[in-house]
N, C-alpha and C. Protein backbone atom coordinates (compact mmCIF):
# COMPACT_ATOMS: atom_id res chain seq x y z
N UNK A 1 -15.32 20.32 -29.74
CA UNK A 1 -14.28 20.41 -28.74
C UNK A 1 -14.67 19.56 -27.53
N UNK A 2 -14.04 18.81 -27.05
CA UNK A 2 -13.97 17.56 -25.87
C UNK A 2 -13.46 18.26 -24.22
N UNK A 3 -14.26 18.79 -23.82
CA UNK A 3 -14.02 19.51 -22.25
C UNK A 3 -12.86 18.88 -21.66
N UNK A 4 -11.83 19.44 -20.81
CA UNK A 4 -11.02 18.70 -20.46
C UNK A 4 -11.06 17.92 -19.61
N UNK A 5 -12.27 17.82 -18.88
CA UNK A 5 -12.88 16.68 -17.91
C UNK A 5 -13.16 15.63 -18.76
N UNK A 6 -13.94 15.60 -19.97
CA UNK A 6 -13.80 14.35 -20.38
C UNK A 6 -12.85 13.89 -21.25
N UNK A 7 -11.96 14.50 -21.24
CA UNK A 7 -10.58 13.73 -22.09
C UNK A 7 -9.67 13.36 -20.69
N UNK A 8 -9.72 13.49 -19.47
CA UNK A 8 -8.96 13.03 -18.34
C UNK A 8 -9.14 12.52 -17.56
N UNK A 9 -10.97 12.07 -17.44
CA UNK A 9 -11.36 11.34 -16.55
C UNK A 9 -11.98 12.56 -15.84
N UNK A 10 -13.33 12.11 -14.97
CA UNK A 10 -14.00 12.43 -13.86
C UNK A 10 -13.86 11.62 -12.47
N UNK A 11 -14.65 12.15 -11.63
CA UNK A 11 -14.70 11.42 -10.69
C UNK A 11 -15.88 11.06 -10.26
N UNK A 12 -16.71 11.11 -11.68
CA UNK A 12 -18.25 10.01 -11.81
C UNK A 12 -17.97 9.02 -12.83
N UNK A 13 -16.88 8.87 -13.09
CA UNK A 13 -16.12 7.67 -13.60
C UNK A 13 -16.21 6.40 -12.96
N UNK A 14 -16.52 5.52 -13.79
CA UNK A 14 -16.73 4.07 -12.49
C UNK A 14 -15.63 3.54 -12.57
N UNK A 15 -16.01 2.96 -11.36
CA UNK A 15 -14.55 2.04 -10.39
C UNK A 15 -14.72 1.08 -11.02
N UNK A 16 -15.28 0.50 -11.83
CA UNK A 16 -14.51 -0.72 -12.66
C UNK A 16 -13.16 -0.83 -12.94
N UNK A 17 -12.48 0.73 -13.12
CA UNK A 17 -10.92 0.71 -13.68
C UNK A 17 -10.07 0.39 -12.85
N UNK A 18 -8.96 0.02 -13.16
CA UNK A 18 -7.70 -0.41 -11.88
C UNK A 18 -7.61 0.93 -11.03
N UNK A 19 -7.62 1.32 -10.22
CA UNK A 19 -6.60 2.23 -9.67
C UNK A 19 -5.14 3.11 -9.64
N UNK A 20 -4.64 3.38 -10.21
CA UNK A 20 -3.08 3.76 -9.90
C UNK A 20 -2.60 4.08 -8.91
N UNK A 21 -1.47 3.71 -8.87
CA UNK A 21 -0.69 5.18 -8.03
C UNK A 21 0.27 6.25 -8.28
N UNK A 22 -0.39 7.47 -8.18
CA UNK A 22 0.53 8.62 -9.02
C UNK A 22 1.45 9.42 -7.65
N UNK A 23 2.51 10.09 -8.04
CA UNK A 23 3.29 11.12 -7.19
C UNK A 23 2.48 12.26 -7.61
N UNK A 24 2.15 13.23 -6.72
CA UNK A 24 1.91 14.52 -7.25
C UNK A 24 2.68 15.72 -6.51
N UNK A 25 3.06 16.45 -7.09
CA UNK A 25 4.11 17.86 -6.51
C UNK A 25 3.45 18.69 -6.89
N UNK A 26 3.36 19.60 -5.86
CA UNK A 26 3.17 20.86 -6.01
C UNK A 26 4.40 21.93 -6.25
N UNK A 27 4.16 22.77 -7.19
CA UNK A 27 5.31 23.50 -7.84
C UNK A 27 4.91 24.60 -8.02
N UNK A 28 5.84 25.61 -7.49
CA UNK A 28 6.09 27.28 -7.18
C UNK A 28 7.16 27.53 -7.34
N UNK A 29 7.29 28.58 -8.51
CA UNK A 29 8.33 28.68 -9.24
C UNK A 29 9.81 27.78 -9.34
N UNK A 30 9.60 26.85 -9.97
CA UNK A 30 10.01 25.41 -9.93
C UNK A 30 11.16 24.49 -8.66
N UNK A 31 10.07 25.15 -7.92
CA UNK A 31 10.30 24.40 -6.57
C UNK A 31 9.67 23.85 -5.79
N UNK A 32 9.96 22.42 -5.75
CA UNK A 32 8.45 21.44 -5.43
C UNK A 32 8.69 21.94 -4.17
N UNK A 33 7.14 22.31 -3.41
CA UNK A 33 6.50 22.75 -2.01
C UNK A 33 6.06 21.99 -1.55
N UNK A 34 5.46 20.79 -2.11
CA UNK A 34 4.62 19.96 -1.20
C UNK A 34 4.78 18.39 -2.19
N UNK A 35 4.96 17.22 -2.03
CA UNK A 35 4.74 15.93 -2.61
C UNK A 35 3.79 15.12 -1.53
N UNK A 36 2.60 14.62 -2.80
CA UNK A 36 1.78 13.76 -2.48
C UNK A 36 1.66 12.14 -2.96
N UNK A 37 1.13 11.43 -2.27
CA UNK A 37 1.39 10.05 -2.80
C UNK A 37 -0.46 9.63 -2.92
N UNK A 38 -1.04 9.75 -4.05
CA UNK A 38 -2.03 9.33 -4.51
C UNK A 38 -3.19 8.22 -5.73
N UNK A 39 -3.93 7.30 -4.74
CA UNK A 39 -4.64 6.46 -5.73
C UNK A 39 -5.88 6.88 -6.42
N UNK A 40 -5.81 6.83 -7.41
CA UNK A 40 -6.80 7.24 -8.33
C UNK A 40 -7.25 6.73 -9.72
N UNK A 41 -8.03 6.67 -10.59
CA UNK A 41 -8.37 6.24 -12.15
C UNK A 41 -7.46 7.30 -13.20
N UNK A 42 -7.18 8.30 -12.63
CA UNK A 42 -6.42 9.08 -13.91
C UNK A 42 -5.67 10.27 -13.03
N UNK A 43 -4.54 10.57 -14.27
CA UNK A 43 -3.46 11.59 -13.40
C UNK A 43 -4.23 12.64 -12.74
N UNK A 44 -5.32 13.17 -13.67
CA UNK A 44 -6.16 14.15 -13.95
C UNK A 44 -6.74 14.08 -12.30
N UNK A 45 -7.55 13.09 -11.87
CA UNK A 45 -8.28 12.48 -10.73
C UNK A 45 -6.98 13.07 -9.49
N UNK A 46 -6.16 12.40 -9.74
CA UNK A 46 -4.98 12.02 -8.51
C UNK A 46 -4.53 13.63 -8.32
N UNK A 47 -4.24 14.60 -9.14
CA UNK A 47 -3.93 16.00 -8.67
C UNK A 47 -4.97 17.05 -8.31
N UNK A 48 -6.30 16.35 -8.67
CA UNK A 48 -7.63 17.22 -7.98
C UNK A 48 -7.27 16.63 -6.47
N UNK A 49 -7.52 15.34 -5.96
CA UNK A 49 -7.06 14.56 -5.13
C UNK A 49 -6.36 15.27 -3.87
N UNK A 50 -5.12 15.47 -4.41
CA UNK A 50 -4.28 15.58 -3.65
C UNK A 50 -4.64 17.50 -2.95
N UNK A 51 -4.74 18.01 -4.06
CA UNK A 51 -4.82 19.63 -3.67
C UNK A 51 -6.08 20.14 -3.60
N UNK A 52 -7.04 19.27 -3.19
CA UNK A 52 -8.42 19.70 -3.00
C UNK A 52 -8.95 20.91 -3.74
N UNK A 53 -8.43 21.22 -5.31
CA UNK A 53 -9.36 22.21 -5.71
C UNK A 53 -9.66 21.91 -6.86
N UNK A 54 -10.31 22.62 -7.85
CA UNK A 54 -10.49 22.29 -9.15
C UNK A 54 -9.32 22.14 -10.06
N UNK A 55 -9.19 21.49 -10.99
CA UNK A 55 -7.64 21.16 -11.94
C UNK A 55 -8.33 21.76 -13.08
N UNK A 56 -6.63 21.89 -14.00
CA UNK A 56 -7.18 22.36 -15.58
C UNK A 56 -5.17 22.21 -16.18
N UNK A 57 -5.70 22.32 -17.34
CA UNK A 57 -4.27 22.11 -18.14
C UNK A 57 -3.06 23.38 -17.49
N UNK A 58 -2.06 22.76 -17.97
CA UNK A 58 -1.13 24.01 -17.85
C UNK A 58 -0.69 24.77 -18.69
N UNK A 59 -0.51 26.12 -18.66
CA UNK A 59 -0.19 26.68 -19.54
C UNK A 59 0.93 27.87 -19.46
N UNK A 60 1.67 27.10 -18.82
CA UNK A 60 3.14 28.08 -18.53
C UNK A 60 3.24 28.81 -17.19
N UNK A 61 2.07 28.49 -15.94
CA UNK A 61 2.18 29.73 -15.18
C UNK A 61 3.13 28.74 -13.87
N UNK A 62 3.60 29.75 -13.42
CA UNK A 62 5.02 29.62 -12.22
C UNK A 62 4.24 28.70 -11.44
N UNK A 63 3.07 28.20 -10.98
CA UNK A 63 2.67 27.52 -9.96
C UNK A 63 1.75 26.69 -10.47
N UNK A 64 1.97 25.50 -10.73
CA UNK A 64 1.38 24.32 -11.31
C UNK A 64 1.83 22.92 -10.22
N UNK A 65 0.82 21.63 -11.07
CA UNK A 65 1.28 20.67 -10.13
C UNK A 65 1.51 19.43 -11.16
N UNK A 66 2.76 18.65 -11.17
CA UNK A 66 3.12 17.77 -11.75
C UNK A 66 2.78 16.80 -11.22
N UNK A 67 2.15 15.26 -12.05
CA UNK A 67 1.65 14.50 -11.85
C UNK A 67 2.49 13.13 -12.38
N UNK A 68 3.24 12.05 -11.76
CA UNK A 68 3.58 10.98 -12.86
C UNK A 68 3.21 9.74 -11.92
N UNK A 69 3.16 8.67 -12.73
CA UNK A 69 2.53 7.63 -11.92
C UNK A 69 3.45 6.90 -11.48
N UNK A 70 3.20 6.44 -10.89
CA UNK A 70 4.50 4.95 -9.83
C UNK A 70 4.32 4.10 -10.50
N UNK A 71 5.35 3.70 -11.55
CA UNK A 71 5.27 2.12 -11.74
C UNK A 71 6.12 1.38 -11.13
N UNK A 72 6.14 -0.23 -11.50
CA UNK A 72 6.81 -1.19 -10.63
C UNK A 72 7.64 -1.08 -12.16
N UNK A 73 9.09 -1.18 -11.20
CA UNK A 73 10.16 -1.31 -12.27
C UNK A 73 10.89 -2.90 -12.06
N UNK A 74 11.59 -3.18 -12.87
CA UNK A 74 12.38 -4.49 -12.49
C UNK A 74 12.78 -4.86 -14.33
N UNK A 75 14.57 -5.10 -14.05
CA UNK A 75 15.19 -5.49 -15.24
C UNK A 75 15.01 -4.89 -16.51
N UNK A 76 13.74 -5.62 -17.37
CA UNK A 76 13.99 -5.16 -18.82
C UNK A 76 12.88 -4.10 -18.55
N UNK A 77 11.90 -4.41 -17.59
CA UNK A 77 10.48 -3.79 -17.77
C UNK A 77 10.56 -2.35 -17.41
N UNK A 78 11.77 -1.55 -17.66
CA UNK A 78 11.77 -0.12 -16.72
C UNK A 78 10.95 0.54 -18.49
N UNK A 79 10.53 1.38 -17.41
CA UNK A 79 10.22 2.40 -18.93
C UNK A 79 9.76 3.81 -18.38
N UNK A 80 9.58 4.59 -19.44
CA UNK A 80 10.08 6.46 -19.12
C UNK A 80 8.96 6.49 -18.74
N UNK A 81 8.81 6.93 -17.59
CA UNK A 81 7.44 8.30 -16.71
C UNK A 81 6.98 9.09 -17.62
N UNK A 82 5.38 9.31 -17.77
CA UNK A 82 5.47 9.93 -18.13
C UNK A 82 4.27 11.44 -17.74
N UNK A 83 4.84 12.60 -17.82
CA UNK A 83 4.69 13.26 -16.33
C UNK A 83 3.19 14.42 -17.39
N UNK A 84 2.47 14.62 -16.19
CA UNK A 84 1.43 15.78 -16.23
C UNK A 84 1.52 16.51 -15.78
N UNK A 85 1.28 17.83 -16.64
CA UNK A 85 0.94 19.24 -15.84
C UNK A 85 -0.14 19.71 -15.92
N UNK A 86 -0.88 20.03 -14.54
CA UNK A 86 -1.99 20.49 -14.40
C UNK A 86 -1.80 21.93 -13.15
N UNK A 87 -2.87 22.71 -13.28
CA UNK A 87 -3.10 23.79 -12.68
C UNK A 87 -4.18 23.89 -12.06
N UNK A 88 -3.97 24.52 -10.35
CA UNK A 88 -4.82 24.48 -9.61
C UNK A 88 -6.20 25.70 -9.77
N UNK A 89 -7.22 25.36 -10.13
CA UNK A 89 -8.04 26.61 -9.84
C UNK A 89 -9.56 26.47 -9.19
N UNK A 90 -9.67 28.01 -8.92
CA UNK A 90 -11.05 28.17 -8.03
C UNK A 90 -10.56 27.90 -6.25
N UNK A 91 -11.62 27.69 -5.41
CA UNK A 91 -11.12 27.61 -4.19
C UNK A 91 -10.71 26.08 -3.96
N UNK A 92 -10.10 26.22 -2.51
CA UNK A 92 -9.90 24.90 -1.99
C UNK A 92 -11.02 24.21 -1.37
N UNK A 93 -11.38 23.13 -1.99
CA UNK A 93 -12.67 22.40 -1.39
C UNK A 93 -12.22 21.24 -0.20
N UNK A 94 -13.23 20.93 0.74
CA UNK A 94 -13.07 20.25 2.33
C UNK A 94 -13.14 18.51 1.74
């Protein structure tokens, strides 16, 4: 079994990789509370990021945080988002 840190990226991951930029929302009972605009190596990275606590998959509960990345759109090149759910846990770190 592959921890879910290393199937999503860490953040002892080297910066060799491009950067992105992802949207991240925070969601309580499916009502975004908070939107963040974050650069990072993986969706995974960008919603620890934004909500300063530990992340983990989602698994149905009312308060999760959706993750999709910003692409540059134009003419033929549009193409479907495609979105992450992750869940906040443990405390909030500084």
């Amino acid at each position: 079994m592959i921890p879910v840190a290393a199937r999503h990226g860490t953040a002892d991951e080297s910066s060799a990789g491009a950067m992105n930029s992802y949207r991240v929302e925070e969601i309580e009972n499916d009502v975004v509370q908070a939107t963040h605009q974050v650069d990072a190596l993986t969706p995974f990275q960008a919603a620890a990021k934004a909500v300063h606590r530990a992340i983990t998959l989602r698994s149905g509960e009312a308060n999760w945080i959706r993750v999709t990345q910003v692409a540059m759109r134009s003419g033929r090149n549009k193409r479907r988002d495609t979105v992450f759910e992750y869940r906040a846990i443990g405390p909030r770190r500084r």
